[in-house]
PDB file of N, CA and C in Angstrom:
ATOM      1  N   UNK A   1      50.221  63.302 283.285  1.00  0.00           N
ATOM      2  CA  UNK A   1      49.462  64.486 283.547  1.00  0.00           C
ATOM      3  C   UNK A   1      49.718  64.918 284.978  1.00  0.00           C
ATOM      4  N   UNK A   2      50.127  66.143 284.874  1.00  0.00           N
ATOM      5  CA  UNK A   2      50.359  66.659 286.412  1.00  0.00           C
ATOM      6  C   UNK A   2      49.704  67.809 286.875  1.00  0.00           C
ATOM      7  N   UNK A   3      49.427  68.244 287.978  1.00  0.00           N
ATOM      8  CA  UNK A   3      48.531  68.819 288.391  1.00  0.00           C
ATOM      9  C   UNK A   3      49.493  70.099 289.232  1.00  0.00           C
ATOM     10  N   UNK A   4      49.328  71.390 288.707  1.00  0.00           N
ATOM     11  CA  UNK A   4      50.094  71.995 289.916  1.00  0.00           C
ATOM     12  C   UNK A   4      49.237  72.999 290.440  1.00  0.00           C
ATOM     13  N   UNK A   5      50.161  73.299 291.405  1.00  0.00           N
ATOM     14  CA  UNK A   5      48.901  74.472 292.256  1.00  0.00           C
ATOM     15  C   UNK A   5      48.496  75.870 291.332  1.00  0.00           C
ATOM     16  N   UNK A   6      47.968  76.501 292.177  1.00  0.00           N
ATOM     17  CA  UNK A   6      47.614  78.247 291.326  1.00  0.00           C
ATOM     18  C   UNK A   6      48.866  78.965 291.805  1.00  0.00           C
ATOM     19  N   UNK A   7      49.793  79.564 291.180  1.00  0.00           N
ATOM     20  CA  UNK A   7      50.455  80.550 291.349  1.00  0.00           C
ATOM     21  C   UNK A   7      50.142  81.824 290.420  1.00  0.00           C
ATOM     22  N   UNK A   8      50.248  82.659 291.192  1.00  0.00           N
ATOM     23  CA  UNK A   8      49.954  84.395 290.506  1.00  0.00           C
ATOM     24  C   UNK A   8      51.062  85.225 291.042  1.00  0.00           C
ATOM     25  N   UNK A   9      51.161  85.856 290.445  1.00  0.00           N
ATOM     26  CA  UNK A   9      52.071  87.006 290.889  1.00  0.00           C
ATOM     27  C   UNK A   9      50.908  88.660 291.304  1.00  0.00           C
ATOM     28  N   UNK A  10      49.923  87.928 291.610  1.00  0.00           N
ATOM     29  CA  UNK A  10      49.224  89.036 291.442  1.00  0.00           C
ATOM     30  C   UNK A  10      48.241  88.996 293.437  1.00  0.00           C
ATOM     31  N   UNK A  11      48.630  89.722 293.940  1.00  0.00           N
ATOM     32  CA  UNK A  11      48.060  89.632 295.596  1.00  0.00           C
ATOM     33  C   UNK A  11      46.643  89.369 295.967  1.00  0.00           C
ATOM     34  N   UNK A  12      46.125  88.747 296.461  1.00  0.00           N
ATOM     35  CA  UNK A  12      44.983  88.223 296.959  1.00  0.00           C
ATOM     36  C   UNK A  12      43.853  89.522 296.950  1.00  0.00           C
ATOM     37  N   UNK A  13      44.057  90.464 297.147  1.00  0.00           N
ATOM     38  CA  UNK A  13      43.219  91.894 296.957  1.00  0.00           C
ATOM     39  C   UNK A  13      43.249  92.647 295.466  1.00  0.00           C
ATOM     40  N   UNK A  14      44.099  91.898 294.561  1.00  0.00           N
ATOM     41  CA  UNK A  14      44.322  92.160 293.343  1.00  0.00           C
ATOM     42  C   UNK A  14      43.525  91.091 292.378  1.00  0.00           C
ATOM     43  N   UNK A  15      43.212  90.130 293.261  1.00  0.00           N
ATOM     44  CA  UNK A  15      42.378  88.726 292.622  1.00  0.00           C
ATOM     45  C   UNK A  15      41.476  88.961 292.694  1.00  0.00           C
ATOM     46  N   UNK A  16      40.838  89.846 293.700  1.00  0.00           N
ATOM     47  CA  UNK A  16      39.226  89.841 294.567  1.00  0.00           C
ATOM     48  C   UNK A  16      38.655  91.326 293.207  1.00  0.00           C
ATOM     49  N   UNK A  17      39.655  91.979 293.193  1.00  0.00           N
ATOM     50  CA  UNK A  17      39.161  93.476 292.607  1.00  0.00           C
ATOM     51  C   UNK A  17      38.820  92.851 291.249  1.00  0.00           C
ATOM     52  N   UNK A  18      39.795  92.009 290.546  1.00  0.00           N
ATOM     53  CA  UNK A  18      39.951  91.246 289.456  1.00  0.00           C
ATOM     54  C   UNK A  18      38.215  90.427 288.854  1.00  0.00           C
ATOM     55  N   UNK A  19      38.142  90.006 290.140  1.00  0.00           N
ATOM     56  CA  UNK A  19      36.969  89.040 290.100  1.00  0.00           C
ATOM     57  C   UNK A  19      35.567  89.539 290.394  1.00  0.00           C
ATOM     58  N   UNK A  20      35.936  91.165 290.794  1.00  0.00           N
ATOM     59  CA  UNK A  20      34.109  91.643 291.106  1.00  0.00           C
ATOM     60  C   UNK A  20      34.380  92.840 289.755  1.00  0.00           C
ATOM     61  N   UNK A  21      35.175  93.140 289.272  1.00  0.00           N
ATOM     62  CA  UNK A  21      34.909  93.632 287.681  1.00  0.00           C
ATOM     63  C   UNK A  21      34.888  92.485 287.001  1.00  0.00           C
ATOM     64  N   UNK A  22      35.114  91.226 286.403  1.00  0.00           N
ATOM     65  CA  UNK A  22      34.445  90.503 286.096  1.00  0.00           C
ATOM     66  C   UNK A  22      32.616  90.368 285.991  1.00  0.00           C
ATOM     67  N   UNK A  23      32.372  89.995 287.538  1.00  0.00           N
ATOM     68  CA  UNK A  23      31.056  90.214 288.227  1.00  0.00           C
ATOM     69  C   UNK A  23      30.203  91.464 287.493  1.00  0.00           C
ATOM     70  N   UNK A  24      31.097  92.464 287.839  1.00  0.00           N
ATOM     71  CA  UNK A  24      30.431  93.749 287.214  1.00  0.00           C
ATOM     72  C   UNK A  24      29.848  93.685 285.607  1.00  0.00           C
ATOM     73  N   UNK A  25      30.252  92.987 285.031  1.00  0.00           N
ATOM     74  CA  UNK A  25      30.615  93.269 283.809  1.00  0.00           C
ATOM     75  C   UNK A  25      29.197  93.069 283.417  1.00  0.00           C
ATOM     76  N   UNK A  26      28.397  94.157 282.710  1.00  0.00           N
ATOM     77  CA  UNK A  26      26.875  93.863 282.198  1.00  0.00           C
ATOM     78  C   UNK A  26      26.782  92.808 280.986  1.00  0.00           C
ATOM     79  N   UNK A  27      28.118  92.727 280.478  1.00  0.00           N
ATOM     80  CA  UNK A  27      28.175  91.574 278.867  1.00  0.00           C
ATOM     81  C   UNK A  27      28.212  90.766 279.836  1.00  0.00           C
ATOM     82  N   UNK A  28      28.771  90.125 280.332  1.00  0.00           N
ATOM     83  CA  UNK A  28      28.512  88.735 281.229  1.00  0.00           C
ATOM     84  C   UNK A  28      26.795  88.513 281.823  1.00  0.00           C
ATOM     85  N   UNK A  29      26.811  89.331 282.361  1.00  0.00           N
ATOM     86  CA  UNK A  29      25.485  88.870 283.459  1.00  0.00           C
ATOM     87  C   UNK A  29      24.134  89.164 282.619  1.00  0.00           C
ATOM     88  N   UNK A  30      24.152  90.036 281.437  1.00  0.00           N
ATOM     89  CA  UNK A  30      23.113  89.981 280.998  1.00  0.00           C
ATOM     90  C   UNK A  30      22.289  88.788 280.135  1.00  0.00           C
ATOM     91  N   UNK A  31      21.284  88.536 280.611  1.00  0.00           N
ATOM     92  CA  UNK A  31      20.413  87.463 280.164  1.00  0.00           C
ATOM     93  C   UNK A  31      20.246  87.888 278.839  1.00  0.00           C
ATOM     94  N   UNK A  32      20.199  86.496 277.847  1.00  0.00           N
ATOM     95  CA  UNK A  32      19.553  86.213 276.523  1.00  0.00           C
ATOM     96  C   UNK A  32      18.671  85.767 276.406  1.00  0.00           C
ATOM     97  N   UNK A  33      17.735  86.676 275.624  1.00  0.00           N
ATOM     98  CA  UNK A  33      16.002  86.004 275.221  1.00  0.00           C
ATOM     99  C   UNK A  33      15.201  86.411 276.175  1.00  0.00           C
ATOM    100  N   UNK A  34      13.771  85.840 276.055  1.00  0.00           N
ATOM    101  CA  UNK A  34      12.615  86.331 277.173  1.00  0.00           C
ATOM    102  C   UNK A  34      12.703  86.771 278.386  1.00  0.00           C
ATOM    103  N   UNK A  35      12.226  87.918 278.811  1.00  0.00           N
ATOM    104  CA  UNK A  35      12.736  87.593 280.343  1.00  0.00           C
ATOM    105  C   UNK A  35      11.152  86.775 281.099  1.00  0.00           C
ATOM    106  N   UNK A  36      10.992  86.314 282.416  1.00  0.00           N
ATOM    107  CA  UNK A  36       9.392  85.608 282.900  1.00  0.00           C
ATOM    108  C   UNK A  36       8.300  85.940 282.735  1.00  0.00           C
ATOM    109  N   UNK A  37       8.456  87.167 282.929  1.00  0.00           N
ATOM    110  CA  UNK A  37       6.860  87.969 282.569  1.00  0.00           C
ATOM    111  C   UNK A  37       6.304  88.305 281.145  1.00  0.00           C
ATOM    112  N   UNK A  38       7.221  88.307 280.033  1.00  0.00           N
ATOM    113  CA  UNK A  38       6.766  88.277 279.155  1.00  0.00           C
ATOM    114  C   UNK A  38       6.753  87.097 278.119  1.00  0.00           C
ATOM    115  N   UNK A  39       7.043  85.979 278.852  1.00  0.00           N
ATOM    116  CA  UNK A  39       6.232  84.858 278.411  1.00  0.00           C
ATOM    117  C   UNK A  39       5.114  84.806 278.916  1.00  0.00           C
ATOM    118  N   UNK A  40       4.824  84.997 280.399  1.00  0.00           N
ATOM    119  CA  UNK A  40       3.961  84.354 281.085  1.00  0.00           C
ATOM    120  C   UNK A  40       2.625  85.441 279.856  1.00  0.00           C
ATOM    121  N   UNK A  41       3.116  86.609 279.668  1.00  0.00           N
ATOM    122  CA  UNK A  41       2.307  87.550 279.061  1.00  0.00           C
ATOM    123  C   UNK A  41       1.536  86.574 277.576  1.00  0.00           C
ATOM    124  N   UNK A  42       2.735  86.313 276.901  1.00  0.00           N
ATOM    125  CA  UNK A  42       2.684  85.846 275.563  1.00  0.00           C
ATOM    126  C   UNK A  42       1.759  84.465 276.210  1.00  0.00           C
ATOM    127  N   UNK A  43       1.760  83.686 277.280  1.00  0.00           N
ATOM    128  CA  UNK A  43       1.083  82.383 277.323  1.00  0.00           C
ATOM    129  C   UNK A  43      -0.491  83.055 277.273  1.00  0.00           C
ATOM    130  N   UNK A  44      -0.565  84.138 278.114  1.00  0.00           N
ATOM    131  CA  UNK A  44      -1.979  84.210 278.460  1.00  0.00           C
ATOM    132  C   UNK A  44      -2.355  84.716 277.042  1.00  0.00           C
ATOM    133  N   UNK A  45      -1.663  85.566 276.553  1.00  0.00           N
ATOM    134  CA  UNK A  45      -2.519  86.273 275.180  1.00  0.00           C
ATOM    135  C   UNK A  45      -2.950  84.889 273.984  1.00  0.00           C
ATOM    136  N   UNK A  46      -2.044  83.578 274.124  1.00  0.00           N
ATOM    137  CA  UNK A  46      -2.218  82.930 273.197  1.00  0.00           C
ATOM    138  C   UNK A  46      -3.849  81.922 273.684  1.00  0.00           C
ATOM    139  N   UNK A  47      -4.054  81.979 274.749  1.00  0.00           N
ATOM    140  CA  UNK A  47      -4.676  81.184 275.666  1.00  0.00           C
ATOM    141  C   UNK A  47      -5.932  82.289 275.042  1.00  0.00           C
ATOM    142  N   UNK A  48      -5.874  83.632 275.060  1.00  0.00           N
ATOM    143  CA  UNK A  48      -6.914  84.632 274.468  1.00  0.00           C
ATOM    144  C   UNK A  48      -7.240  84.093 272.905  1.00  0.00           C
ATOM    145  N   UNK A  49      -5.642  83.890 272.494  1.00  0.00           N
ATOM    146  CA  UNK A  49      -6.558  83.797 270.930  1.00  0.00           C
ATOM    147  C   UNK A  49      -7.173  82.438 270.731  1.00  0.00           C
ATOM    148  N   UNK A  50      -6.839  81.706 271.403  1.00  0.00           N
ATOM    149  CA  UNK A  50      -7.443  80.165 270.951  1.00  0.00           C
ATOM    150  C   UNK A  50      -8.688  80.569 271.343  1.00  0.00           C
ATOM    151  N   UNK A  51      -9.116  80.660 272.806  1.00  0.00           N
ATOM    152  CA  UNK A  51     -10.672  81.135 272.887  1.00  0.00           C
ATOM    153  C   UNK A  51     -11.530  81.766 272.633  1.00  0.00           C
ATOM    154  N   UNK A  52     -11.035  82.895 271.466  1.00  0.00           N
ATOM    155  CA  UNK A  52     -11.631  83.615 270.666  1.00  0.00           C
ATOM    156  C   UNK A  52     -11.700  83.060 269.432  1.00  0.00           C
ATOM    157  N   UNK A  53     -10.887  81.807 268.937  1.00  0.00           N
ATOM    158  CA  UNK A  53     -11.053  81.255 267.606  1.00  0.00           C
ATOM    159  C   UNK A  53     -11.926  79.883 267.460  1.00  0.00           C
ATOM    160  N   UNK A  54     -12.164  79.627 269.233  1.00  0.00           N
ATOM    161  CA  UNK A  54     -13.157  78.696 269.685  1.00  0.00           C
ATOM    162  C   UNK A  54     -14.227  79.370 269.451  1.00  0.00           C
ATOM    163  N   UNK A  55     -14.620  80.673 269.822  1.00  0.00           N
ATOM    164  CA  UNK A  55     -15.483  81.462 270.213  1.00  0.00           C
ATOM    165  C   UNK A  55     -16.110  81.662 268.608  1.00  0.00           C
ATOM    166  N   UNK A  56     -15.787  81.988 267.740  1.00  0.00           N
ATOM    167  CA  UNK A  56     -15.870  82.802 266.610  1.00  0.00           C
ATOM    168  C   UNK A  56     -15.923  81.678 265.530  1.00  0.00           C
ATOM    169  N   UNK A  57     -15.483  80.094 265.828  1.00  0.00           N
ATOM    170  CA  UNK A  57     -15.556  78.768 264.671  1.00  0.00           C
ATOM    171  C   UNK A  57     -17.161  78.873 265.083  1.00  0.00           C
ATOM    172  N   UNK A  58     -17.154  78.262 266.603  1.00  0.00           N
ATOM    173  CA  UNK A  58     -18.627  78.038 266.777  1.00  0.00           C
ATOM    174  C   UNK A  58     -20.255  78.873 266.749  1.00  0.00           C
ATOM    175  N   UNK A  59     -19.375  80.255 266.659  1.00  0.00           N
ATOM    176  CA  UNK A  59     -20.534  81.188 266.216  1.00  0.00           C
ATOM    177  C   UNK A  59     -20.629  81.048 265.001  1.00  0.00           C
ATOM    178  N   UNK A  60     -19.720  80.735 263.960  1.00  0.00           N
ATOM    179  CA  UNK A  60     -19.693  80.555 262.504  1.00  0.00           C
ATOM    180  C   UNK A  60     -20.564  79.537 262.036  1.00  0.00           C
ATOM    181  N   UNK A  61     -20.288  78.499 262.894  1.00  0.00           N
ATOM    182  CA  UNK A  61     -21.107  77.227 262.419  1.00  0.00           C
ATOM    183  C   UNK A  61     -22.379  77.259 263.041  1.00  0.00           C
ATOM    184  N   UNK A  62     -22.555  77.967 263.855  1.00  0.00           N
ATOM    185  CA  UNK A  62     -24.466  78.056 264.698  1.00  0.00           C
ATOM    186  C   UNK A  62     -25.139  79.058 263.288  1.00  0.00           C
ATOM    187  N   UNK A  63     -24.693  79.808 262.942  1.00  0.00           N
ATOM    188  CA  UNK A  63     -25.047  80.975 261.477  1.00  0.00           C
ATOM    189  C   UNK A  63     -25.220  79.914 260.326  1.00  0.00           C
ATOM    190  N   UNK A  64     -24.672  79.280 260.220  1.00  0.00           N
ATOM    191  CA  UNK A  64     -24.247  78.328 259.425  1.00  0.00           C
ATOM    192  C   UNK A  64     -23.585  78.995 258.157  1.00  0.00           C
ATOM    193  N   UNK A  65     -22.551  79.808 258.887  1.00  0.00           N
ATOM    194  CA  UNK A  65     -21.662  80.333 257.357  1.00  0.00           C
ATOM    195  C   UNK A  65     -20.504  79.295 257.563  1.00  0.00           C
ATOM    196  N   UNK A  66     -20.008  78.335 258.645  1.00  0.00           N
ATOM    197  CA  UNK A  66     -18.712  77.348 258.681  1.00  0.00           C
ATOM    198  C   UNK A  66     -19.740  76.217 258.317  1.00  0.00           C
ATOM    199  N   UNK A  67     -19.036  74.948 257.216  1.00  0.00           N
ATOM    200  CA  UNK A  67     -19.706  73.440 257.830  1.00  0.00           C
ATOM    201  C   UNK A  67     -18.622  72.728 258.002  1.00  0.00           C
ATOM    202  N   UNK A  68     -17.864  72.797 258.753  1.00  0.00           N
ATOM    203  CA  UNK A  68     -16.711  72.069 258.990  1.00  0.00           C
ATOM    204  C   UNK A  68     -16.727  71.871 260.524  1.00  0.00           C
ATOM    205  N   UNK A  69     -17.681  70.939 261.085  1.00  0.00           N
ATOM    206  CA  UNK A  69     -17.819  70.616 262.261  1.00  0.00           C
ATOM    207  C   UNK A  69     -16.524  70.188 262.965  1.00  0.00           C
ATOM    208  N   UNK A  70     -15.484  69.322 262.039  1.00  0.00           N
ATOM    209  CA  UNK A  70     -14.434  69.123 262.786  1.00  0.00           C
ATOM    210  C   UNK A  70     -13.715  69.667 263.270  1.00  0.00           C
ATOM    211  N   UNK A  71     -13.900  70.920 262.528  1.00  0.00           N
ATOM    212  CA  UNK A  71     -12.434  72.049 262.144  1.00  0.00           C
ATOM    213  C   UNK A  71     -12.766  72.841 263.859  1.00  0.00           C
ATOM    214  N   UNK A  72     -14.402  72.786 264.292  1.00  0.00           N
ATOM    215  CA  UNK A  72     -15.335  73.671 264.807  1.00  0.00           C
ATOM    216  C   UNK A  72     -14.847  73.100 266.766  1.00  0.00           C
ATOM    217  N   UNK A  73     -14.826  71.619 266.479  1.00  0.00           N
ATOM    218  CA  UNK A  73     -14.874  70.630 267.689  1.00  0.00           C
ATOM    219  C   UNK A  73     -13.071  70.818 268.338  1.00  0.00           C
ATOM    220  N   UNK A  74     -12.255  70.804 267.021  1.00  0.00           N
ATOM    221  CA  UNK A  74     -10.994  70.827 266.938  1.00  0.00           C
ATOM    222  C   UNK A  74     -10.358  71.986 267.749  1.00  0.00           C
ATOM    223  N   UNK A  75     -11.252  73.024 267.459  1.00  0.00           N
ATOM    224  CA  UNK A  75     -10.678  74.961 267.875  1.00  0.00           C
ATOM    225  C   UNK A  75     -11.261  74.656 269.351  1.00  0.00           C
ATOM    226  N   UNK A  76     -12.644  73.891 269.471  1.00  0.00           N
ATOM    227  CA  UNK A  76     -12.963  74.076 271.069  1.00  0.00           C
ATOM    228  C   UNK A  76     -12.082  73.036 271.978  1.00  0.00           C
ATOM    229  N   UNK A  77     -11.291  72.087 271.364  1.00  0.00           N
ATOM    230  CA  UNK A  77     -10.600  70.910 272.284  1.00  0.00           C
ATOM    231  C   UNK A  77      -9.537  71.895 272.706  1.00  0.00           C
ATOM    232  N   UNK A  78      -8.549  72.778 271.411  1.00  0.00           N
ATOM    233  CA  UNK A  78      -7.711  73.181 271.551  1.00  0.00           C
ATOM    234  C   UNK A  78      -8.047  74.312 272.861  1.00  0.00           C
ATOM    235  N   UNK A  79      -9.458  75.030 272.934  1.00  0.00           N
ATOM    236  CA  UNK A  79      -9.244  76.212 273.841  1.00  0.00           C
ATOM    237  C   UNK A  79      -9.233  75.669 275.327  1.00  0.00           C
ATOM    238  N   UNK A  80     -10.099  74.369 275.182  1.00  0.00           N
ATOM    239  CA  UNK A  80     -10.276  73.457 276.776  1.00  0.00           C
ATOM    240  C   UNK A  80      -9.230  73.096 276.924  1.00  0.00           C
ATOM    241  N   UNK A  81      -8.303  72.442 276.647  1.00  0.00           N
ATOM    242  CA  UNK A  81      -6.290  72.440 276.852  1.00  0.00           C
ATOM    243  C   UNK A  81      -6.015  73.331 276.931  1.00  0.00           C
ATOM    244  N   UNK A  82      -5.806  74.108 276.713  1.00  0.00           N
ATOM    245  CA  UNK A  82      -5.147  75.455 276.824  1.00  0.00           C
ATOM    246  C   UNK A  82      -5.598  76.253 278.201  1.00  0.00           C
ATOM    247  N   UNK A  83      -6.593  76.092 278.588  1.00  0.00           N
ATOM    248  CA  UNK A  83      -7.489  76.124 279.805  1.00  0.00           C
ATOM    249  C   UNK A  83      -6.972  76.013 280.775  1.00  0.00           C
ATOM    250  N   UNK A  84      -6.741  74.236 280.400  1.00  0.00           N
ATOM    251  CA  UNK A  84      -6.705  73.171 281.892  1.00  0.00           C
ATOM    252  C   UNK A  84      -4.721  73.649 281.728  1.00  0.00           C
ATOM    253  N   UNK A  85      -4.548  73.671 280.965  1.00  0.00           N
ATOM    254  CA  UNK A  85      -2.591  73.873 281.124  1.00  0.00           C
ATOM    255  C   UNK A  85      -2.733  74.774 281.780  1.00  0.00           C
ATOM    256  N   UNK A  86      -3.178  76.276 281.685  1.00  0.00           N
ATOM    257  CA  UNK A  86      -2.754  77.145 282.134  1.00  0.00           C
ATOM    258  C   UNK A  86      -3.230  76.964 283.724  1.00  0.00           C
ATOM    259  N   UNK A  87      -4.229  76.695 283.790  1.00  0.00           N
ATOM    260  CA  UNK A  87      -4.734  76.666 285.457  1.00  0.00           C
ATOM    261  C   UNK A  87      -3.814  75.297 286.173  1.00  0.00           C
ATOM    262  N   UNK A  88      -3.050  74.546 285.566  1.00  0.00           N
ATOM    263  CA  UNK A  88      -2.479  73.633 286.508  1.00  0.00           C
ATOM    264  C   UNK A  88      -1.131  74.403 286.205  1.00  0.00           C
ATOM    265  N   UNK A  89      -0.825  74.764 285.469  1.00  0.00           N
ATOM    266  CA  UNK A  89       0.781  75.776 285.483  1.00  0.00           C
ATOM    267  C   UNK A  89       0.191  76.984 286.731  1.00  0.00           C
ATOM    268  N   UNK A  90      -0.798  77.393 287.061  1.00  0.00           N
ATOM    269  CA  UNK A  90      -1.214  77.995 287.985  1.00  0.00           C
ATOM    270  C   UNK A  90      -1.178  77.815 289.140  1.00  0.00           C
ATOM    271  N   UNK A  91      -1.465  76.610 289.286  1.00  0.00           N
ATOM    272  CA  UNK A  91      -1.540  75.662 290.764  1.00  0.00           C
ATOM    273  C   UNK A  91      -0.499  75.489 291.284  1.00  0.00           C
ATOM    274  N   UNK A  92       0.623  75.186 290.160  1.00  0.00           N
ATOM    275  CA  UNK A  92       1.861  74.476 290.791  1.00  0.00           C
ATOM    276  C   UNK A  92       2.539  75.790 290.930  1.00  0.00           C
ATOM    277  N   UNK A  93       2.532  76.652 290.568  1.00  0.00           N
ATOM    278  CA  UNK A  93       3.364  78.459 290.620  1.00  0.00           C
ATOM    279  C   UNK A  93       2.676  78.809 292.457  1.00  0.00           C
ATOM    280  N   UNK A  94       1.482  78.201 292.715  1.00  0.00           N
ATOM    281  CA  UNK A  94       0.628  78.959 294.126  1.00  0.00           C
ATOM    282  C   UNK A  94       1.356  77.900 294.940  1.00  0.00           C
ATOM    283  N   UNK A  95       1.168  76.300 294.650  1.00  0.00           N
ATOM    284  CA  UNK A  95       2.072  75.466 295.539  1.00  0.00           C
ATOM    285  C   UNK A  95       3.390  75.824 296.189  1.00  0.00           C
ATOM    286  N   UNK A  96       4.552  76.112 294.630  1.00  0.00           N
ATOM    287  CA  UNK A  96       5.432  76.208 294.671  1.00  0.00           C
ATOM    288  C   UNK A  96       5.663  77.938 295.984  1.00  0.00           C
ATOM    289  N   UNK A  97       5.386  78.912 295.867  1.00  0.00           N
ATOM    290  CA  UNK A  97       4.581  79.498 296.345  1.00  0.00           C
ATOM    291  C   UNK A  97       4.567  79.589 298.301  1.00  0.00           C
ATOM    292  N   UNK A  98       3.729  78.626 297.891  1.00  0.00           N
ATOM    293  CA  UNK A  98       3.327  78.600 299.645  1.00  0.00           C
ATOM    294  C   UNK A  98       4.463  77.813 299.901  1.00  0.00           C
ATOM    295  N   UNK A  99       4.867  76.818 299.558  1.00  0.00           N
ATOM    296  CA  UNK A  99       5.736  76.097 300.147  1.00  0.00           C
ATOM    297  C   UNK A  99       7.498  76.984 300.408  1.00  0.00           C
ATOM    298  N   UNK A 100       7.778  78.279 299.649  1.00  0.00           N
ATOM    299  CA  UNK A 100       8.311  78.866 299.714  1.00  0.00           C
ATOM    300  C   UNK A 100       8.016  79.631 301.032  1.00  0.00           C
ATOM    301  N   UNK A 101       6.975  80.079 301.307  1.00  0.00           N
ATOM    302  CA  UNK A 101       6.702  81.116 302.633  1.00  0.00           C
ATOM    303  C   UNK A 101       6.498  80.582 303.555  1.00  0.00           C
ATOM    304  N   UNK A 102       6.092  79.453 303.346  1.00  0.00           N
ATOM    305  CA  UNK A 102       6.072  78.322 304.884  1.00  0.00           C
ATOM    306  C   UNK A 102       7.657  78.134 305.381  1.00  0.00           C
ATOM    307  N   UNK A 103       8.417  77.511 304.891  1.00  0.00           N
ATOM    308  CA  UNK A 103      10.010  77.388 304.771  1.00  0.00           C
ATOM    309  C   UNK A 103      10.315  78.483 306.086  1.00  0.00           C
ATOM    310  N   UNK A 104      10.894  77.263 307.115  1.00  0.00           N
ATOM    311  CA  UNK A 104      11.217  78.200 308.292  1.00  0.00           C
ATOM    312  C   UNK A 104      12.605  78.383 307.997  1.00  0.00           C
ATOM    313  N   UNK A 105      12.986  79.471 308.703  1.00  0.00           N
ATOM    314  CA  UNK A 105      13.873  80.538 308.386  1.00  0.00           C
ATOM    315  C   UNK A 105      15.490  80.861 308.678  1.00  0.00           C
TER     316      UNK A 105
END
């Protein structure tokens, strides 16, 4: 196996033009899938529906039209996780954050 150098027939200002249309190119650089904010969107709305299905088991079962206490305990564990995730995914985004703007220069 041998290794040889780069040869081109093509001039160093012909490589550079070569390589920022590349760069240019929107099929290359464009991102696939979510972009940040609309997850972060989709986290909070899901974080809405659990606490509204917390909200709405346990009004069910105080009426007493639910008797499925587990089902009732189950929807409120899920909305208290969902809670505590989002506020420590919070914390570490404000950490991450400051420790960015502190960063001398």
């Amino acid at each position: 196996m041998s290794i040889g150098g780069i040869s081109s027939n093509m001039s160093p200002l012909q490589l550079l033009q070569e390589a920022q249309r590349e760069v240019k190119n929107p099929a290359v650089q464009a991102p696939q899938g979510e972009d940040f904010q609309s997850r972060v969107k989709g986290a909070f709305e899901d974080l809405h529906a659990a606490q509204t299905q917390a909200r709405s088991s346990a009004t069910a079962f105080e009426m007493g039209q639910e008797q499925d206490l587990a089902g009732v305990m189950i929807d409120q564990q899920v909305a208290s996780l969902s809670m505590q995730l989002t506020l420590q995914v919070r914390n570490k985004a404000l950490t991450a954050y400051r420790d960015i703007m502190n960063m001398p220069v």
